[in-house]
N, C-alpha and C. Protein backbone atom coordinates (compact mmCIF):
# COMPACT_ATOMS: atom_id res chain seq x y z
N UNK A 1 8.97 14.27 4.29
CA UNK A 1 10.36 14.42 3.96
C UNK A 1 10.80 13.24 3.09
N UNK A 2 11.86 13.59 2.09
CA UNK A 2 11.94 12.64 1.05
C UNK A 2 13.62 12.84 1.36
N UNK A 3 14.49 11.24 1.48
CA UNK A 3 15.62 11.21 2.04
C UNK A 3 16.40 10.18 1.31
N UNK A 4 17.49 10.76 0.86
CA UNK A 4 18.59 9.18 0.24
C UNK A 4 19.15 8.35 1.57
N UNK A 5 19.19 7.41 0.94
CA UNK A 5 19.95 6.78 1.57
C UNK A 5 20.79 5.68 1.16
N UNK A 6 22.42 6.00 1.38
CA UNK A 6 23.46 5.23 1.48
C UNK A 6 23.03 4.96 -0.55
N UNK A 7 23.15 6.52 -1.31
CA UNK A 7 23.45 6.31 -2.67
C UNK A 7 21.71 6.20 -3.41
N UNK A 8 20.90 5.84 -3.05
CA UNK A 8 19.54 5.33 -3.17
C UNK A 8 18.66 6.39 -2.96
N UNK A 9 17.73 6.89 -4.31
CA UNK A 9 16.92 7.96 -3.18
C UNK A 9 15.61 7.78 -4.34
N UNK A 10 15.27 7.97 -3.27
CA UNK A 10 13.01 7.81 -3.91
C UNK A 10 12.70 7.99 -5.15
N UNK A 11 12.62 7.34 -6.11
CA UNK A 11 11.57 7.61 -7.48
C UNK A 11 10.32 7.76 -7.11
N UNK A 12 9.70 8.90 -7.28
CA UNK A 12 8.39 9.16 -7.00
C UNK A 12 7.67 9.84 -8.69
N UNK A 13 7.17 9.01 -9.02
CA UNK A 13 6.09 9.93 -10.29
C UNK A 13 5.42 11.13 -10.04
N UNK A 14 5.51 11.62 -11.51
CA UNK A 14 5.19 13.56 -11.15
C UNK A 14 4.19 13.20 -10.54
N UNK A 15 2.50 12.63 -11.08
CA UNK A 15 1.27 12.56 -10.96
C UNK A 15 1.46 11.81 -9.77
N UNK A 16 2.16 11.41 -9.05
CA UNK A 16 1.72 11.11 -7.65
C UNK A 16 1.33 11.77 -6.96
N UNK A 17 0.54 11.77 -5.42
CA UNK A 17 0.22 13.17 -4.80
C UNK A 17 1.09 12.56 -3.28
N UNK A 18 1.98 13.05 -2.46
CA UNK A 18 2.48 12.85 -1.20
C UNK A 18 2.03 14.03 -0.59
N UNK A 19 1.50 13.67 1.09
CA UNK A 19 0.86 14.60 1.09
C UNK A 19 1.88 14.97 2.39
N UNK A 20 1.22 16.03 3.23
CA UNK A 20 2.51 16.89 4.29
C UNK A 20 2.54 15.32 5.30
N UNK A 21 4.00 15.42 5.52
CA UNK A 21 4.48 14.76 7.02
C UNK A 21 4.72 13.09 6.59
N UNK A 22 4.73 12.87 5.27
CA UNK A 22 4.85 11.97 5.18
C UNK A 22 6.87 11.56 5.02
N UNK A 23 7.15 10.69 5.10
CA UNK A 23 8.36 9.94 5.20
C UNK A 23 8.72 8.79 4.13
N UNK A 24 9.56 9.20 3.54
CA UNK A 24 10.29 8.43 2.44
C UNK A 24 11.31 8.64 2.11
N UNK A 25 12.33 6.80 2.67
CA UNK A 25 13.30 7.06 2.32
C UNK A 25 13.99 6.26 1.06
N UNK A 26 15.40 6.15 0.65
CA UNK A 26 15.92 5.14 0.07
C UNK A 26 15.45 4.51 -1.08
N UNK A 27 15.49 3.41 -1.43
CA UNK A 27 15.30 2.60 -2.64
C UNK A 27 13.68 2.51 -2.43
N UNK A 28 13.06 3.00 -2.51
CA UNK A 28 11.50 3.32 -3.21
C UNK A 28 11.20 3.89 -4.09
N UNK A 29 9.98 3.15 -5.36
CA UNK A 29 9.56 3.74 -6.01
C UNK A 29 8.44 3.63 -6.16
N UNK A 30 7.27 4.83 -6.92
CA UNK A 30 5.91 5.14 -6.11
C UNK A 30 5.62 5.62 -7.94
N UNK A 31 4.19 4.61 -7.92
CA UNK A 31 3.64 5.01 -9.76
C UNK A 31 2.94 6.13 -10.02
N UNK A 32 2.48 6.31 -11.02
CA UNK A 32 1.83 6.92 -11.63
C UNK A 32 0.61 7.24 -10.50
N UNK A 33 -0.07 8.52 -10.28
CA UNK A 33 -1.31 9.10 -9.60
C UNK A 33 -1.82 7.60 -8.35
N UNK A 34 -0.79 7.62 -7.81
CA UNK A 34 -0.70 7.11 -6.26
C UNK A 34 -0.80 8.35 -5.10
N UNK A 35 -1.25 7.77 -4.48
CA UNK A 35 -1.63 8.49 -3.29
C UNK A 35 -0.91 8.16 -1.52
N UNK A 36 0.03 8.73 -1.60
CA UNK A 36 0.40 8.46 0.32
C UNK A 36 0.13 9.51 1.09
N UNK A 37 -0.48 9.20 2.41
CA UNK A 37 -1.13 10.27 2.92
C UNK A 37 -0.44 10.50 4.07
N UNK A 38 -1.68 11.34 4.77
CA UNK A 38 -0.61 11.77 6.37
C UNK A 38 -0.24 11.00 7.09
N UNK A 39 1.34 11.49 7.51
CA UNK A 39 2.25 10.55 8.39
C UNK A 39 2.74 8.81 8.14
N UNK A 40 2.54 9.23 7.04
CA UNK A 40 2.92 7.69 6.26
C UNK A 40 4.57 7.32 6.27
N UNK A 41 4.92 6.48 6.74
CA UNK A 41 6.48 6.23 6.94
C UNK A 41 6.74 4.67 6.03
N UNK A 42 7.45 5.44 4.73
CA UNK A 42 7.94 4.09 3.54
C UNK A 42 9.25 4.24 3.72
N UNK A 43 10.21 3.48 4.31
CA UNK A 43 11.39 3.07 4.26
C UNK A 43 11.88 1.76 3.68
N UNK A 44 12.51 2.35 2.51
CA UNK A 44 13.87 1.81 1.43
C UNK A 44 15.09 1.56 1.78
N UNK A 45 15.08 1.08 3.27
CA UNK A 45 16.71 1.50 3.59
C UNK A 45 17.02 0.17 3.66
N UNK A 46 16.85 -1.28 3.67
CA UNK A 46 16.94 -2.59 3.91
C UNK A 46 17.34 -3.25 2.65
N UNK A 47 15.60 -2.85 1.76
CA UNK A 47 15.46 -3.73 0.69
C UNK A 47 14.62 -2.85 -0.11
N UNK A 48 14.38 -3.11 -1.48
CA UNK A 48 13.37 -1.98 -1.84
C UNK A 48 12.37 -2.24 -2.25
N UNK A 49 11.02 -1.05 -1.57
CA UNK A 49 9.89 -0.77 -2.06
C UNK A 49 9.31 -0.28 -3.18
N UNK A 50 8.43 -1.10 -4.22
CA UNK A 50 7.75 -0.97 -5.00
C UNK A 50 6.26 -0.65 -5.01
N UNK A 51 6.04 0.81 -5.58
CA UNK A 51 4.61 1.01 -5.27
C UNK A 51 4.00 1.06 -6.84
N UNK A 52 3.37 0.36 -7.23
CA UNK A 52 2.64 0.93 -8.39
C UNK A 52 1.92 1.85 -8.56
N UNK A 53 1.66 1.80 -9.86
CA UNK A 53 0.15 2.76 -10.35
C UNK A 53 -0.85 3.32 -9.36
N UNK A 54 -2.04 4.12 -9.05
CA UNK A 54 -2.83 4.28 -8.79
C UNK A 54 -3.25 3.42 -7.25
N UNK A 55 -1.99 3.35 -6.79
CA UNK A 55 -1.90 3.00 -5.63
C UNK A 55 -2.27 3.79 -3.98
N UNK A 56 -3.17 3.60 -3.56
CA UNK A 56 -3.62 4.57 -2.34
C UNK A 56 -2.88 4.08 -0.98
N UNK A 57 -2.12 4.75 -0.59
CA UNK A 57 -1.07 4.03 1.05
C UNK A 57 -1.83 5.47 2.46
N UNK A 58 -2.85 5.16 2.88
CA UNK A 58 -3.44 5.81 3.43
C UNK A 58 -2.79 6.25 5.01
N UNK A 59 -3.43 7.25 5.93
CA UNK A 59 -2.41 7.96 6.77
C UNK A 59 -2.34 6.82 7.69
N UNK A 60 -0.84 7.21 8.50
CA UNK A 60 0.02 6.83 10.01
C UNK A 60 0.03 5.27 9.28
N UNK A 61 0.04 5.04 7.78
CA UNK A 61 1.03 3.79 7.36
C UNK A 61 2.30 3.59 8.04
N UNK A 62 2.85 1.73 7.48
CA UNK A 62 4.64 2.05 7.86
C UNK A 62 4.63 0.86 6.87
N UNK A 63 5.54 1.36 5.96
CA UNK A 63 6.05 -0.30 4.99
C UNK A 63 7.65 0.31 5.10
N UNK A 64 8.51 -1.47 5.35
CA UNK A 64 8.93 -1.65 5.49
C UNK A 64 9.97 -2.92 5.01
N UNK A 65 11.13 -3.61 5.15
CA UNK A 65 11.73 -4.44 4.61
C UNK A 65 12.17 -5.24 5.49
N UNK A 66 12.29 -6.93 5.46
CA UNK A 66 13.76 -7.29 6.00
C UNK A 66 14.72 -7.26 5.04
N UNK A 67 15.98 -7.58 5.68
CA UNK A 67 17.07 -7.73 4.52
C UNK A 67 16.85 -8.53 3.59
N UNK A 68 17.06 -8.28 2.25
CA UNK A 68 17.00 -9.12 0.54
C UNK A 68 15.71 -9.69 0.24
N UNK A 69 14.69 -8.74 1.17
CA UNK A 69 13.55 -8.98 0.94
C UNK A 69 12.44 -7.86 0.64
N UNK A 70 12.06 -7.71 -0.38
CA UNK A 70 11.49 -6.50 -0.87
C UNK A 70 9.82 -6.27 -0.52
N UNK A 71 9.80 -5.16 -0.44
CA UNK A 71 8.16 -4.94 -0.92
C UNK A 71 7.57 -4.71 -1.72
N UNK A 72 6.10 -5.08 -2.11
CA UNK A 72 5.79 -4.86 -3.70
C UNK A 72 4.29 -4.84 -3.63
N UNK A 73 3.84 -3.20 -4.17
CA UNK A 73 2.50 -3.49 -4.13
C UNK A 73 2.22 -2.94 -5.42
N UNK A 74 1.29 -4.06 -6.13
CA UNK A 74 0.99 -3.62 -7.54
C UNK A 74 -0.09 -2.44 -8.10
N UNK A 75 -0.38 -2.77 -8.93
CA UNK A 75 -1.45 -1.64 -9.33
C UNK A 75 -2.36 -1.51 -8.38
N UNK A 76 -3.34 -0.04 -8.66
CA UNK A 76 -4.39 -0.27 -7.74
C UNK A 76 -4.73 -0.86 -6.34
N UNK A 77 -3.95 -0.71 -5.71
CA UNK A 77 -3.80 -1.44 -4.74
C UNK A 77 -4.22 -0.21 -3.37
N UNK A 78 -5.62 -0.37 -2.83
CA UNK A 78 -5.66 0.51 -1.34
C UNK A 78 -5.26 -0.33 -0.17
N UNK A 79 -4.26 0.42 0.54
CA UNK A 79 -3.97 0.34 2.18
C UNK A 79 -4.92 1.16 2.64
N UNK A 80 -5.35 0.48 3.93
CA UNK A 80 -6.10 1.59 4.76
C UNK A 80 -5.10 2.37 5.91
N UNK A 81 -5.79 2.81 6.76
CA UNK A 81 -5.30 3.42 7.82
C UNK A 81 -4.68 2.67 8.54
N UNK A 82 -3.35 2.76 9.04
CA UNK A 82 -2.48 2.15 10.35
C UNK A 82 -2.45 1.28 9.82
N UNK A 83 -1.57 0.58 8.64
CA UNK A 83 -1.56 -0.61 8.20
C UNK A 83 -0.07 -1.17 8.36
N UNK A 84 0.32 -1.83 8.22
CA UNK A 84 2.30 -2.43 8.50
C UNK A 84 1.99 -2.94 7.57
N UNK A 85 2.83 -3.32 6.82
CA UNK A 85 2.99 -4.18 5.43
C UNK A 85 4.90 -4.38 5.73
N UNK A 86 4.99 -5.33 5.80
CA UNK A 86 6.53 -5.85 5.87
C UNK A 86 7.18 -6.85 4.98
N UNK A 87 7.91 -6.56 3.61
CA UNK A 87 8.46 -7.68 3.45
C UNK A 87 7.09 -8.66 2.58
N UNK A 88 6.45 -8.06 2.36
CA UNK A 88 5.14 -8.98 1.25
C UNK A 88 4.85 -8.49 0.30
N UNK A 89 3.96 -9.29 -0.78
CA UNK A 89 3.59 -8.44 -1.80
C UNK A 89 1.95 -8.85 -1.73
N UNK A 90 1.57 -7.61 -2.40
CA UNK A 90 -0.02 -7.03 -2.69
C UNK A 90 -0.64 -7.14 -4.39
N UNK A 91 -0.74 -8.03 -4.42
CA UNK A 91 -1.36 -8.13 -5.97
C UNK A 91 -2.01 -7.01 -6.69
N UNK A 92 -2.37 -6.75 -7.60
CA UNK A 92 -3.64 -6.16 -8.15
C UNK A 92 -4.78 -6.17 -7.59
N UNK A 93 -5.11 -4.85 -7.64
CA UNK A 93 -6.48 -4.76 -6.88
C UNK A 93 -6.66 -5.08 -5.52
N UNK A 94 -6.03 -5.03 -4.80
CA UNK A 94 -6.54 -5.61 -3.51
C UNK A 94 -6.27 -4.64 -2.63
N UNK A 95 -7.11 -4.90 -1.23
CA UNK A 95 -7.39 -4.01 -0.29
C UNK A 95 -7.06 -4.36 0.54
N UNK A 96 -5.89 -3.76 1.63
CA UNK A 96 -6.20 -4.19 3.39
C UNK A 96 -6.33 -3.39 3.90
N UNK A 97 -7.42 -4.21 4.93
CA UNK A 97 -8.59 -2.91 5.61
C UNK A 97 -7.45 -2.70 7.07
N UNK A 98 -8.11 -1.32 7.37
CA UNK A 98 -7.47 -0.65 8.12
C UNK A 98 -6.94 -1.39 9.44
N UNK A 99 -5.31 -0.98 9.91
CA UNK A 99 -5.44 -1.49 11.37
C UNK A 99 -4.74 -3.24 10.77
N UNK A 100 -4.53 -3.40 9.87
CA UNK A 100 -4.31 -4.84 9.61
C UNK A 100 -2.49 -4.86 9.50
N UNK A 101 -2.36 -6.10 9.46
CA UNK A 101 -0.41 -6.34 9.68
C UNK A 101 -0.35 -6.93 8.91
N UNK A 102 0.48 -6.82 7.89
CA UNK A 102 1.13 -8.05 6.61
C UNK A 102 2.08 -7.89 6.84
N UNK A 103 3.08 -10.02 6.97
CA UNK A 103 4.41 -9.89 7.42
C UNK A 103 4.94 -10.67 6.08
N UNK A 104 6.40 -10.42 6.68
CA UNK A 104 7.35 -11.16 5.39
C UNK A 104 6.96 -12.28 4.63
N UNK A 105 6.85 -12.48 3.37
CA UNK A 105 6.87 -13.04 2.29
C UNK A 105 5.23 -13.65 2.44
N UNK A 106 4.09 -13.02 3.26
CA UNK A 106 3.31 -13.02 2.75
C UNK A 106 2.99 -12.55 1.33
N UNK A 107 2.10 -13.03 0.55
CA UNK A 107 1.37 -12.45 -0.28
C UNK A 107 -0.34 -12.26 -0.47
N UNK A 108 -0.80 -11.15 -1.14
CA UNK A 108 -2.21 -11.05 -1.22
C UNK A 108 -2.27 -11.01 -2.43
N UNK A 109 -3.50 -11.96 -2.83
CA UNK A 109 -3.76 -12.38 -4.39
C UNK A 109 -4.31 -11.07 -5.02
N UNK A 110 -4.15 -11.42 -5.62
CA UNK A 110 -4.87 -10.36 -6.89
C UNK A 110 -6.47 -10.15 -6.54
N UNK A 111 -7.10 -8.78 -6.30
CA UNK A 111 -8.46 -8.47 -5.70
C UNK A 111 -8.90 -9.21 -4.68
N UNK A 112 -7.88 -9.44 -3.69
CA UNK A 112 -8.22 -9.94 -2.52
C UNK A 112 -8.13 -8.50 -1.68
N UNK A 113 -9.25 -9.35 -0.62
CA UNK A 113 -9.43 -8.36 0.52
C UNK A 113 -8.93 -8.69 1.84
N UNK A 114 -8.33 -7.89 2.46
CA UNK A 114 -8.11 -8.11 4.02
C UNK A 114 -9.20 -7.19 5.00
N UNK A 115 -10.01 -7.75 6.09
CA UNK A 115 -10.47 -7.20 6.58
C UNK A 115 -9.84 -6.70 7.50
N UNK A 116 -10.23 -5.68 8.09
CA UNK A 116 -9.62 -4.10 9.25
C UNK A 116 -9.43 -5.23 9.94
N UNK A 117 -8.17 -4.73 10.59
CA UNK A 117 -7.19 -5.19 12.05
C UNK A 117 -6.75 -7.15 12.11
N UNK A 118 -6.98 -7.20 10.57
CA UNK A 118 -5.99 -8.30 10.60
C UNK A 118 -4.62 -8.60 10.75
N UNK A 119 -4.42 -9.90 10.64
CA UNK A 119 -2.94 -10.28 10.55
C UNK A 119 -2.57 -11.30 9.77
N UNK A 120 -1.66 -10.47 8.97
CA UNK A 120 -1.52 -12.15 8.11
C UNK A 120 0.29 -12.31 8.13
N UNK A 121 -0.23 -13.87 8.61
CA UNK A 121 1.55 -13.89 8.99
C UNK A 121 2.70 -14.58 8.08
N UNK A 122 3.67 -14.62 8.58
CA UNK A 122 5.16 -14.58 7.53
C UNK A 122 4.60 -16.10 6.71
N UNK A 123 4.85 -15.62 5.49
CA UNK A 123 4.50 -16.76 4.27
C UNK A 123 2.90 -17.30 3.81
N UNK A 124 2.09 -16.44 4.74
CA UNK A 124 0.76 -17.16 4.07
C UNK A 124 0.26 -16.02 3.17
N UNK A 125 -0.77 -16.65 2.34
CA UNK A 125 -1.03 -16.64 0.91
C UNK A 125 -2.24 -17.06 0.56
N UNK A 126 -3.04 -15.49 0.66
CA UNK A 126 -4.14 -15.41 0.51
C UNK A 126 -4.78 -15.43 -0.84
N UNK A 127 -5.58 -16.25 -1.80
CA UNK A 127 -5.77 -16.60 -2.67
C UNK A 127 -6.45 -15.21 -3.58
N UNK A 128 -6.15 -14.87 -4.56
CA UNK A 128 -7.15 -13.95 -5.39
C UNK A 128 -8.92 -13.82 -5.04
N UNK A 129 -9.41 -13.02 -5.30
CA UNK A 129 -10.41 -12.72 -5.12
C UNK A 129 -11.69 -13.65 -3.92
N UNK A 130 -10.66 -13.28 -2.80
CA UNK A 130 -11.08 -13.93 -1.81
C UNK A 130 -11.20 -12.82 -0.65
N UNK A 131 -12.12 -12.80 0.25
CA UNK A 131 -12.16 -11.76 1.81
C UNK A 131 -11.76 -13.02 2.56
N UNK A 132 -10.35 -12.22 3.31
CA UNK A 132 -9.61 -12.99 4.64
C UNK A 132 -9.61 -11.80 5.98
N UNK A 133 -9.99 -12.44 6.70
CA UNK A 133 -10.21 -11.76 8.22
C UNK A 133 -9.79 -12.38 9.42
N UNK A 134 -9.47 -11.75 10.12
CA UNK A 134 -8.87 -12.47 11.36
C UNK A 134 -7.06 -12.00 12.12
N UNK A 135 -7.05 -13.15 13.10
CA UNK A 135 -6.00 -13.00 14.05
C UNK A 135 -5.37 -14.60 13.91
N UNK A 136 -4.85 -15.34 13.06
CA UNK A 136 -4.32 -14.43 11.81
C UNK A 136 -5.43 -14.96 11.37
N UNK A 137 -5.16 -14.35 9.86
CA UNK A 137 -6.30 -13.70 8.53
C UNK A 137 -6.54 -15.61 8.43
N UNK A 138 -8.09 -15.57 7.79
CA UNK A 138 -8.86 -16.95 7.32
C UNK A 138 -9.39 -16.44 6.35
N UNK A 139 -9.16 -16.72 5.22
CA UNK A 139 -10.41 -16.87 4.43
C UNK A 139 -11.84 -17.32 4.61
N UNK A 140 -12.60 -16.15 4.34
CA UNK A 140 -13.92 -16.42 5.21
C UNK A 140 -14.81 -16.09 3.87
N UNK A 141 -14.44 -15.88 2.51
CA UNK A 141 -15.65 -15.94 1.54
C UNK A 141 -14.80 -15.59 -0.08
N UNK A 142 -16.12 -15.76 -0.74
CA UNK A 142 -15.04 -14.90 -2.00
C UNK A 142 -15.52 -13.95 -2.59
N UNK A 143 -15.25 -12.55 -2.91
CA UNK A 143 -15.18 -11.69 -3.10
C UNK A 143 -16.60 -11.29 -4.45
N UNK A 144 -17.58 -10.53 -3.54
CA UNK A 144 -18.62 -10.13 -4.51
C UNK A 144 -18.80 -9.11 -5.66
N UNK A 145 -19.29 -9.41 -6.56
CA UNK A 145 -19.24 -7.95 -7.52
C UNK A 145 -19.45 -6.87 -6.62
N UNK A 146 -20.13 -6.66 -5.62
CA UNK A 146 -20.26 -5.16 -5.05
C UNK A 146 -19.10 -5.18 -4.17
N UNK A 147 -18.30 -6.47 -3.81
CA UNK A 147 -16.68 -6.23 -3.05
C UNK A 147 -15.82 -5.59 -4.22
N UNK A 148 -15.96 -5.77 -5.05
CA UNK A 148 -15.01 -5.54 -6.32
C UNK A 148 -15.32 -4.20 -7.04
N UNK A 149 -16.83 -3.86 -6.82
CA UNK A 149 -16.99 -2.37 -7.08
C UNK A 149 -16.42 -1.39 -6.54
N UNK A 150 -16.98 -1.53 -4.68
CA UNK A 150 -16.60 -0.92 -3.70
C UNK A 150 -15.18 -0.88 -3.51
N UNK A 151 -14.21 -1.89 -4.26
CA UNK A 151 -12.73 -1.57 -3.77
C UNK A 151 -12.05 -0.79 -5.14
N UNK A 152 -12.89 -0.96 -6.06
CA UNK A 152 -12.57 -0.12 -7.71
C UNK A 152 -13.21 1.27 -7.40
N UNK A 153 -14.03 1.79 -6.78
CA UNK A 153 -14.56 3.13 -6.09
C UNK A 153 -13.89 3.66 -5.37
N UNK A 154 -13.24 2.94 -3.95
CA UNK A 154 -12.34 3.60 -3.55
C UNK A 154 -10.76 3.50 -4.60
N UNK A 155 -10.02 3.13 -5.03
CA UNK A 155 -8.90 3.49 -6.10
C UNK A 155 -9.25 4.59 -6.68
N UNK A 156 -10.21 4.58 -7.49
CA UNK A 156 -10.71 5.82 -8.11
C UNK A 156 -10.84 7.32 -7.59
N UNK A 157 -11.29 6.72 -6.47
CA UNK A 157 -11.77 8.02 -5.53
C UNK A 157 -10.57 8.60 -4.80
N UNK A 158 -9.26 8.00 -4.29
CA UNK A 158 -8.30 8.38 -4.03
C UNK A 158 -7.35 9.12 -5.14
N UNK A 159 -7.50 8.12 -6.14
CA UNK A 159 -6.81 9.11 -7.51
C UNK A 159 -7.31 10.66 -7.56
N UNK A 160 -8.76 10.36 -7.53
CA UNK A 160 -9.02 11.78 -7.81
C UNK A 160 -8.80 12.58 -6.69
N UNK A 161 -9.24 12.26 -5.07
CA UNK A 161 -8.42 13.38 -4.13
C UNK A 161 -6.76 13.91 -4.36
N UNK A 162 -5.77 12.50 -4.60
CA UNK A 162 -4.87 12.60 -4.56
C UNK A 162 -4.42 14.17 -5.95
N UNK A 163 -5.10 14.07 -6.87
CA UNK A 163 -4.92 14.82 -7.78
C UNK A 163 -5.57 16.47 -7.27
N UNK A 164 -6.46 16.82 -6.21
CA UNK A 164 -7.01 18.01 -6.13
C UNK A 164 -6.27 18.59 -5.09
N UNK A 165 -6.09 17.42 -4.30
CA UNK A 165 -4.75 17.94 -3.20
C UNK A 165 -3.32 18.63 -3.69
N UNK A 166 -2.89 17.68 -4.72
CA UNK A 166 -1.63 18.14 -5.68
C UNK A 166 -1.86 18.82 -5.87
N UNK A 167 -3.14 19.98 -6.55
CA UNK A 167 -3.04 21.38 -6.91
C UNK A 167 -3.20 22.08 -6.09
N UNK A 168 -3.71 22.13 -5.14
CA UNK A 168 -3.89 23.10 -3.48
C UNK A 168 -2.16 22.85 -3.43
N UNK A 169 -1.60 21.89 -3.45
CA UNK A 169 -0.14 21.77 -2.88
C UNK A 169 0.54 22.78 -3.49
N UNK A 170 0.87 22.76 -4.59
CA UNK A 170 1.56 23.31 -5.93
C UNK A 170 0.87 24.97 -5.94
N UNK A 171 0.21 24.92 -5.36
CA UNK A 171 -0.10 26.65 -4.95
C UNK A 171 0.19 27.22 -3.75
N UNK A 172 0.57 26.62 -2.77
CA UNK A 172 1.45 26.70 -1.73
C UNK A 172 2.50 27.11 -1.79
């Protein structure tokens, strides 16, 4: 379901694919052949969400805002499964692995990785092309050509579901 709120209502790009049961409200906007999947809950009602390009927000997501504090995830950018993202921004290229928490005014560098069921907490600032893991997140290495393949494979690979789904949809 796609919902205004209080004057504000979702920019979503044609080539995006949203798929059933997902939730979006308010001041969000979602790029070019992005992908949000099942039961994904993006609420714009605080502060507003920015999704770029070719962005994958994978199922039972929740992004979210505090007040005068926005969200922002740039290009290419995969969420995994069950992820919170609150109030931070997501550089280029980068991945957080499933099950992980990003809080306010964190940021993730550009082709950085978060490993599954982290936490990275309010204001830290995980360097570019670095893997951070943990309770909360440590930088524990820096990011290999086959980390950087494997996270350019999956982008890719979501674009293209996101696009075969859109036509099963659109024939519905």
């Amino acid at each position: 379901m796609i919902y205004p709120y209080q004057g504000k209502e979702p920019c979503i790009a044609e080539s995006a694919f949203i798929a059933d049961y997902v939730t979006i409200t308010g001041d969000v906007t979602i790029g070019e052949e992005s992908t949000i999947w099942y039961n994904t809950v993006i609420r714009g009602d605080v502060a507003p969400t920015s999704i770029g390009n070719r962005v994958n927000v994978q199922d039972n997501s929740v992004l979210h805002q505090s007040p005068n504090n926005p969200l922002t995830l740039e290009d290419n950018v995969t969420v995994g499964h069950q992820v919170i993202l609150h109030s931070c921004t997501v550089r280029k290229g980068a991945l957080i692995g499933m099950g992980s928490i990003v809080l306010d005014n964190a940021e993730i560098g550009e082709g950085a990785f978060i490993g599954a069921g982290s936490l990275v907490p309010p204001g830290k600032i995980i360097p570019p092309n670095t893997m951070a893991f943990g309770r909360p997140a440590k930088v524990i290495r820096d990011i290999t050509e086959e980390d950087r393949k494997d996270m350019e494979r999956i982008v890719r690979e979501y674009a293209e579901k996101g696009q075969f789904y859109k036509s099963i949809q659109n024939k519905s």
